[in-house]
Protein backbone atom coordinates (compact mmCIF):
# COMPACT_ATOMS: atom_id res chain seq x y z
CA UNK A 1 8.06 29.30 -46.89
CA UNK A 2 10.27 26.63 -47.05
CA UNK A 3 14.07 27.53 -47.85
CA UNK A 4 16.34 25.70 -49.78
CA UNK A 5 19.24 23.33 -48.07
CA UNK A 6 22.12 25.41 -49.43
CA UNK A 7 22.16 29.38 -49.75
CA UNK A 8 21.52 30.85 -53.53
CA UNK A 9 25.01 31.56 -54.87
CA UNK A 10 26.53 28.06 -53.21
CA UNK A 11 26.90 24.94 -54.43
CA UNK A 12 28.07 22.70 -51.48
CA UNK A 13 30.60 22.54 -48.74
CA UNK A 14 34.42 22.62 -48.41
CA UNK A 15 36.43 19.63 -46.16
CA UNK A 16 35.82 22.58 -43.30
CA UNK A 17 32.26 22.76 -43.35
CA UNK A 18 32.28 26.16 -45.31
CA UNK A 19 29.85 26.96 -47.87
CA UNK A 20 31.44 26.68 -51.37
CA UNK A 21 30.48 29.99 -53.94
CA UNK A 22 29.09 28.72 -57.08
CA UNK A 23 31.44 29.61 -59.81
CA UNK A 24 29.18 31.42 -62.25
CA UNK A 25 28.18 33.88 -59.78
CA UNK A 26 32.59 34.56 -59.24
CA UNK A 27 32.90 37.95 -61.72
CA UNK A 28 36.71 37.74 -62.33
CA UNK A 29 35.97 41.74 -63.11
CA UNK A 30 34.76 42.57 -59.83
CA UNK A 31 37.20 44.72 -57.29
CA UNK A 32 36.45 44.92 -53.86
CA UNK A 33 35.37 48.28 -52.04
CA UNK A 34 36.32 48.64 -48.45
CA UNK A 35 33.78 49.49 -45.90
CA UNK A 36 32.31 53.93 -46.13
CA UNK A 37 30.79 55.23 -43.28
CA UNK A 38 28.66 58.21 -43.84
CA UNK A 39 25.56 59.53 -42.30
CA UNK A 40 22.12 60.59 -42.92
CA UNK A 41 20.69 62.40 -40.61
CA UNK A 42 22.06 61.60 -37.14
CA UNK A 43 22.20 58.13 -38.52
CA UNK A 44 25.66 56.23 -39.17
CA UNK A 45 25.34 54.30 -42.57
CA UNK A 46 27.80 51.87 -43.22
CA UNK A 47 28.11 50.56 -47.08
CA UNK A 48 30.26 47.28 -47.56
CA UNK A 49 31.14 45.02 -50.29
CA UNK A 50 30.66 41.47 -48.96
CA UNK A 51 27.52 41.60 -47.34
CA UNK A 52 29.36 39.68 -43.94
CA UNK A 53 31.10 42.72 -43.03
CA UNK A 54 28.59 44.58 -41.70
CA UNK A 55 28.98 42.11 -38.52
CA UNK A 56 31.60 44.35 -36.82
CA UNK A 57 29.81 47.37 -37.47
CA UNK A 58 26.69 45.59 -35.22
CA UNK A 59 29.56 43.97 -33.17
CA UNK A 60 30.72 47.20 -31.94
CA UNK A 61 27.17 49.19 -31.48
CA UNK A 62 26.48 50.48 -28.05
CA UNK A 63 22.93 49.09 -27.73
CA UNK A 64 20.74 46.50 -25.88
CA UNK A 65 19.44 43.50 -28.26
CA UNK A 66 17.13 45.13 -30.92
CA UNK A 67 15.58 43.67 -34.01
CA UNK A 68 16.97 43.16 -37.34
CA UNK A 69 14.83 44.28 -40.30
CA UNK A 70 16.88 42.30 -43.01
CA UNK A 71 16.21 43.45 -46.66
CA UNK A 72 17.56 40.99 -49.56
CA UNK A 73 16.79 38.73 -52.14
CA UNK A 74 18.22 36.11 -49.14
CA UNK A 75 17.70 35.45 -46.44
CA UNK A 76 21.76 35.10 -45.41
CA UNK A 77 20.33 32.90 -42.14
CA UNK A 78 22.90 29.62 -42.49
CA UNK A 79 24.63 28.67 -39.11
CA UNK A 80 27.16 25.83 -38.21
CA UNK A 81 29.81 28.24 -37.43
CA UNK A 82 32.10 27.97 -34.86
CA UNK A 83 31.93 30.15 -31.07
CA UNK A 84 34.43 32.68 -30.71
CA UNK A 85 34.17 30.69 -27.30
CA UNK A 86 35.84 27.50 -29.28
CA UNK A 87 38.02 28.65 -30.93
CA UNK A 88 39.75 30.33 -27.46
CA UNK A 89 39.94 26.95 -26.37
CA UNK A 90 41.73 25.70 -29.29
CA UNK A 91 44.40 29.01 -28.82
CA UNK A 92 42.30 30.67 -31.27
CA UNK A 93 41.76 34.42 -30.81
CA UNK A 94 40.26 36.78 -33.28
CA UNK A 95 39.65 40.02 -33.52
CA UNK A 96 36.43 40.67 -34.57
CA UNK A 97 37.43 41.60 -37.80
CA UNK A 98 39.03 38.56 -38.05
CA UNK A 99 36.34 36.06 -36.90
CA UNK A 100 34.25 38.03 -39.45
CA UNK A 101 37.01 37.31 -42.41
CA UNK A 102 38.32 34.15 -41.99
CA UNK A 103 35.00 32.34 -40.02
CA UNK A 104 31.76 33.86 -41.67
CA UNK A 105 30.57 34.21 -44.78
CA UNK A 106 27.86 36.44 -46.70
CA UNK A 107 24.91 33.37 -45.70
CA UNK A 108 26.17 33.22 -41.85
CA UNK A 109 26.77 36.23 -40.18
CA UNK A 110 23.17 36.92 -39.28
CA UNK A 111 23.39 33.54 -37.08
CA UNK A 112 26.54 34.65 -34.65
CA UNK A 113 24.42 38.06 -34.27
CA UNK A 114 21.90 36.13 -32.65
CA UNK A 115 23.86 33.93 -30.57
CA UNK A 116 25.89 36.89 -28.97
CA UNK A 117 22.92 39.09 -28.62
CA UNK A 118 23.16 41.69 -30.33
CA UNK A 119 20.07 41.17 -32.16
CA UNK A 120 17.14 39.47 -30.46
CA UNK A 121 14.88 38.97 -33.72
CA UNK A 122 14.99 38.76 -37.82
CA UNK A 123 12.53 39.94 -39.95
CA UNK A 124 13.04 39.61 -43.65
CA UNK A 125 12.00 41.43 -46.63
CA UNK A 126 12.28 40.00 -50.26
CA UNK A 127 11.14 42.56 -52.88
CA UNK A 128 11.87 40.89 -55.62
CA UNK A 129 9.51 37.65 -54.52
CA UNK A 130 7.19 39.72 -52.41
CA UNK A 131 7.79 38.15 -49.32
CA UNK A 132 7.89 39.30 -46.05
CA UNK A 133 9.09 36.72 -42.94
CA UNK A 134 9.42 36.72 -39.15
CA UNK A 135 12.78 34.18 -38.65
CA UNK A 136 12.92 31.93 -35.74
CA UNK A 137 15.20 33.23 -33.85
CA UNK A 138 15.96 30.35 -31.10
CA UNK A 139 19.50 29.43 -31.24
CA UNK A 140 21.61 27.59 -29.76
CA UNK A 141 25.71 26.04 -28.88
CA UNK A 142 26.35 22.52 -30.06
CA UNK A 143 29.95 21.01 -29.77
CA UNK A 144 31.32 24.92 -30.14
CA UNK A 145 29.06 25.37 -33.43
CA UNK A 146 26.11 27.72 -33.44
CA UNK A 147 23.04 26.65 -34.55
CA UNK A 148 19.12 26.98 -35.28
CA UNK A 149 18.37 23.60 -34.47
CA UNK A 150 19.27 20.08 -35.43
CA UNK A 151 17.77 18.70 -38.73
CA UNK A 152 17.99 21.94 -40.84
CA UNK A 153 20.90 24.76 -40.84
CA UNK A 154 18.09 27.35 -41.51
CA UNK A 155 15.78 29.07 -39.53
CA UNK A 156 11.98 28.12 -40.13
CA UNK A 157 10.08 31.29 -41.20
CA UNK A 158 6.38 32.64 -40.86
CA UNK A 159 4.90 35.06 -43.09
CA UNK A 160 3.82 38.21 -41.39
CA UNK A 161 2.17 41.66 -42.84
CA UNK A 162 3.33 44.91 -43.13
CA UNK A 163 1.36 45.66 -40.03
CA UNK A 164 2.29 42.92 -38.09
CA UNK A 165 5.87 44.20 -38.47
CA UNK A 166 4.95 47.79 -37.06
CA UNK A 167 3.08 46.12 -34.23
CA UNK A 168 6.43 43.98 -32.99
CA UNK A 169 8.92 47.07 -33.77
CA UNK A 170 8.26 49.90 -31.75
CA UNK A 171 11.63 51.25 -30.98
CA UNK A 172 15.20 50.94 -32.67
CA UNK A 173 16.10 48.73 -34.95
CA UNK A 174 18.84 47.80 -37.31
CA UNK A 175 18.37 48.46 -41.44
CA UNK A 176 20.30 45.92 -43.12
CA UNK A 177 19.65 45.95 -47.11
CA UNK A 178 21.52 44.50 -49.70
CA UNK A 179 21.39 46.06 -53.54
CA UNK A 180 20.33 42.33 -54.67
CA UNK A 181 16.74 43.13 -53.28
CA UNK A 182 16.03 45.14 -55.93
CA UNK A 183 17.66 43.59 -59.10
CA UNK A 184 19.31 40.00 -59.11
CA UNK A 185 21.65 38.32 -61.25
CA UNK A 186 19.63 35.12 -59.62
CA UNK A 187 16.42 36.25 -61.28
CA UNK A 188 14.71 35.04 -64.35
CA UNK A 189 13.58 38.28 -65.13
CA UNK A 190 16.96 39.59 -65.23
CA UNK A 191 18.30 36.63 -67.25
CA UNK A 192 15.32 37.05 -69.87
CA UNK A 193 16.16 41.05 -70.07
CA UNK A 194 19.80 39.95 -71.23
CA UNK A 195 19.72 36.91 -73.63
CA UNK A 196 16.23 38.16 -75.56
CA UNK A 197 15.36 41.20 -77.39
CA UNK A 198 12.35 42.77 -76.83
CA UNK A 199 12.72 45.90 -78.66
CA UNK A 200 15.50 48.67 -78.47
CA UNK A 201 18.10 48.37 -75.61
CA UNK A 202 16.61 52.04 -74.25
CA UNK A 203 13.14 50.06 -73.88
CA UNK A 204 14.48 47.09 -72.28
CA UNK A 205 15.92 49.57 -69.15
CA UNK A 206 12.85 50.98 -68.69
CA UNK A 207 10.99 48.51 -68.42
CA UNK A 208 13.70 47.01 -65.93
CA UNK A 209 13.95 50.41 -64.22
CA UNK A 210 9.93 50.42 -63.82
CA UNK A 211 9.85 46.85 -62.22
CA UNK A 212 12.66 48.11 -59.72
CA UNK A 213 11.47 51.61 -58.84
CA UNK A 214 8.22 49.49 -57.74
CA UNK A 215 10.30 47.43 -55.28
CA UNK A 216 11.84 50.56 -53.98
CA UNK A 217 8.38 51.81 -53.66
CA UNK A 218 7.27 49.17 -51.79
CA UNK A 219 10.31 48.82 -49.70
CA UNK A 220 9.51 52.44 -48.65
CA UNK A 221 6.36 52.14 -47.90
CA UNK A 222 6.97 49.30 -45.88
CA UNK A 223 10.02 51.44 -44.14
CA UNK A 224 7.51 54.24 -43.30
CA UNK A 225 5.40 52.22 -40.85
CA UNK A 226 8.43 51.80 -38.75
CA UNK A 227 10.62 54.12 -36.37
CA UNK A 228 14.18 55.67 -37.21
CA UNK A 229 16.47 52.78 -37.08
CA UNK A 230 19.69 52.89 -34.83
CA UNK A 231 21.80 51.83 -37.50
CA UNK A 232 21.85 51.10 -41.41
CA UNK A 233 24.17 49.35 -42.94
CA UNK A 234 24.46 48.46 -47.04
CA UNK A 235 25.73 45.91 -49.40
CA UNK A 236 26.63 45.90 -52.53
CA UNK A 237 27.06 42.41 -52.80
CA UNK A 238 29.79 42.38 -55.71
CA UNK A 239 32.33 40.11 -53.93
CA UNK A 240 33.20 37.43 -53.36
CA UNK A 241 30.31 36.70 -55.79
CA UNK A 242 28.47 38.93 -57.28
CA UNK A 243 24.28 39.04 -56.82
CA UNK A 244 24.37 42.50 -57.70
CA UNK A 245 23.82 43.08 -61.38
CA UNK A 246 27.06 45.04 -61.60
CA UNK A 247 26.34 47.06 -64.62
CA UNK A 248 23.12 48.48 -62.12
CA UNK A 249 24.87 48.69 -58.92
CA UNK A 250 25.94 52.22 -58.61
CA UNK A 251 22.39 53.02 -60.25
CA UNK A 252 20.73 50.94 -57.04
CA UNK A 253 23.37 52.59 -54.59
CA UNK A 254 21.99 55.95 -55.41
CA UNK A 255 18.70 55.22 -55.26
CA UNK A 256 18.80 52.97 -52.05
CA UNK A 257 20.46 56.15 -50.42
CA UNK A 258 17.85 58.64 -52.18
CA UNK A 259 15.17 56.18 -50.52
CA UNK A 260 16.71 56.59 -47.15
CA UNK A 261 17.55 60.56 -47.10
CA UNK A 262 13.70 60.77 -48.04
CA UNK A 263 12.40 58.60 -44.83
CA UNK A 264 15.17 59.77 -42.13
CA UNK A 265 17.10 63.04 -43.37
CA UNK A 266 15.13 65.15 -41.03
């Protein structure tokens, strides 16, 4: 799978390097939810808005490396960001929270939780194109920026089975999902649902409702092969664009939790 040179929902960079949103995805509508905790099971759950903020919720986990199991209609894997490391040496010194605001975005924070360990591998889960990766995860320091290596910002990626995936996790893990795995505003489907008519409005949700319960289906079935993760965390993915259709999301909130009560509330 090859991945494109800028992540979905950008359209360039800024005179600092930073990915620029793409202004069609900005919904002027759109308010920003802070971070809930909750838990189900003996599970914490964290649910953010801006899919980056789940970085100080890994940030501050008591836990040796573990693997990532990353579900989303992206893959989120961009790097070029700068070391906490270098910016300390330029009198620079964030909290977490605020090397999370002000230096990473919702396509780089996977990157920085690689390079300070506190992931040791990616695997990613598309439902929506029905793909299923293992992500490179060598990474590396160059002049204070971290990076997957030299000609390409991304991480290469190898397809892998359902099975393969149970094989390499056999202990704890960390659930990432975002809501855009299971509807897009990216998608042509979704585009095609809104600007034709094909029948009543109450036939054109079900039939949308149908092609998402069978990605949470899937998703599930996937999630079942694996062991109780250590963590989940959740985004909605509204702000500071929005992938989530937002006339769905609480729908796909509801039944992302429902999914996970039904595999871990036990």
């Amino acid at each position: 799978m090859k991945p494109p040179k800028l992540p979905l929902g950008y359209t360039g960079y800024d005179s600092e390097n930073r990915f620029c949103p793409d202004p069609s995805l900005i919904n002027p509508n759109a308010i920003y939810e802070p971070p809930v905790k909750t838990l189900i099971g003996k599970i914490p759950v964290v649910i953010v808005d801006s899919h980056h903020e789940v970085f100080p919720f890994w940030y501050r986990k008591d836990h040796e490396p573990i693997a990532l199991v990353h579900i989303d209609n992206h893959s989120d894997t961009c790097a070029n960001i700068p070391t906490l490391e270098e910016l300390a040496e330029h009198g620079i010194k964030p909290t977490i929270d605020q090397y999370t605001k002000d230096y990473l975005n919702i396509a780089t924070f996977i990157a920085p939780a690689l390079y300070y360990k506190l992931i040791n591998a990616v695997y990613w889960l598309d439902p929506i194109n029905l793909e299923l990766c293992k992500l490179d995860s060598n990474i590396y320091e160059e002049n204070g920026k971290i990076r997957f290596n030299l000609t390409n910002p991304f991480p290469k990626a190898y397809r892998i089975t359902p099975r393969d995936l149970a094989n390499e996790i056999n202990n704890k893990f960390i659930l990432d999902l975002d809501l855009d795995a299971f509807e897009c505003v990216e998608e042509p489907a979704y585009w095609r649902s809104r600007r034709f008519s094909f029948g009543s409005i109450k036939i054109q949700r079900f039939l949308r409702k149908r092609i998402i319960n069978k990605r949470f289906s899937q998703t599930k079935k996937l999630l079942h092969l694996l062991p109780t993760p250590e963590i989940i965390t959740i985004a909605t993915s509204q702000t500071p664009i929005t992938t989530t259709p937002p006339e769905n999301v609480g729908y796909l909130e509801l039944k992302t939790l429902d999914m996970l009560e039904e595999l871990y509330q036990r």
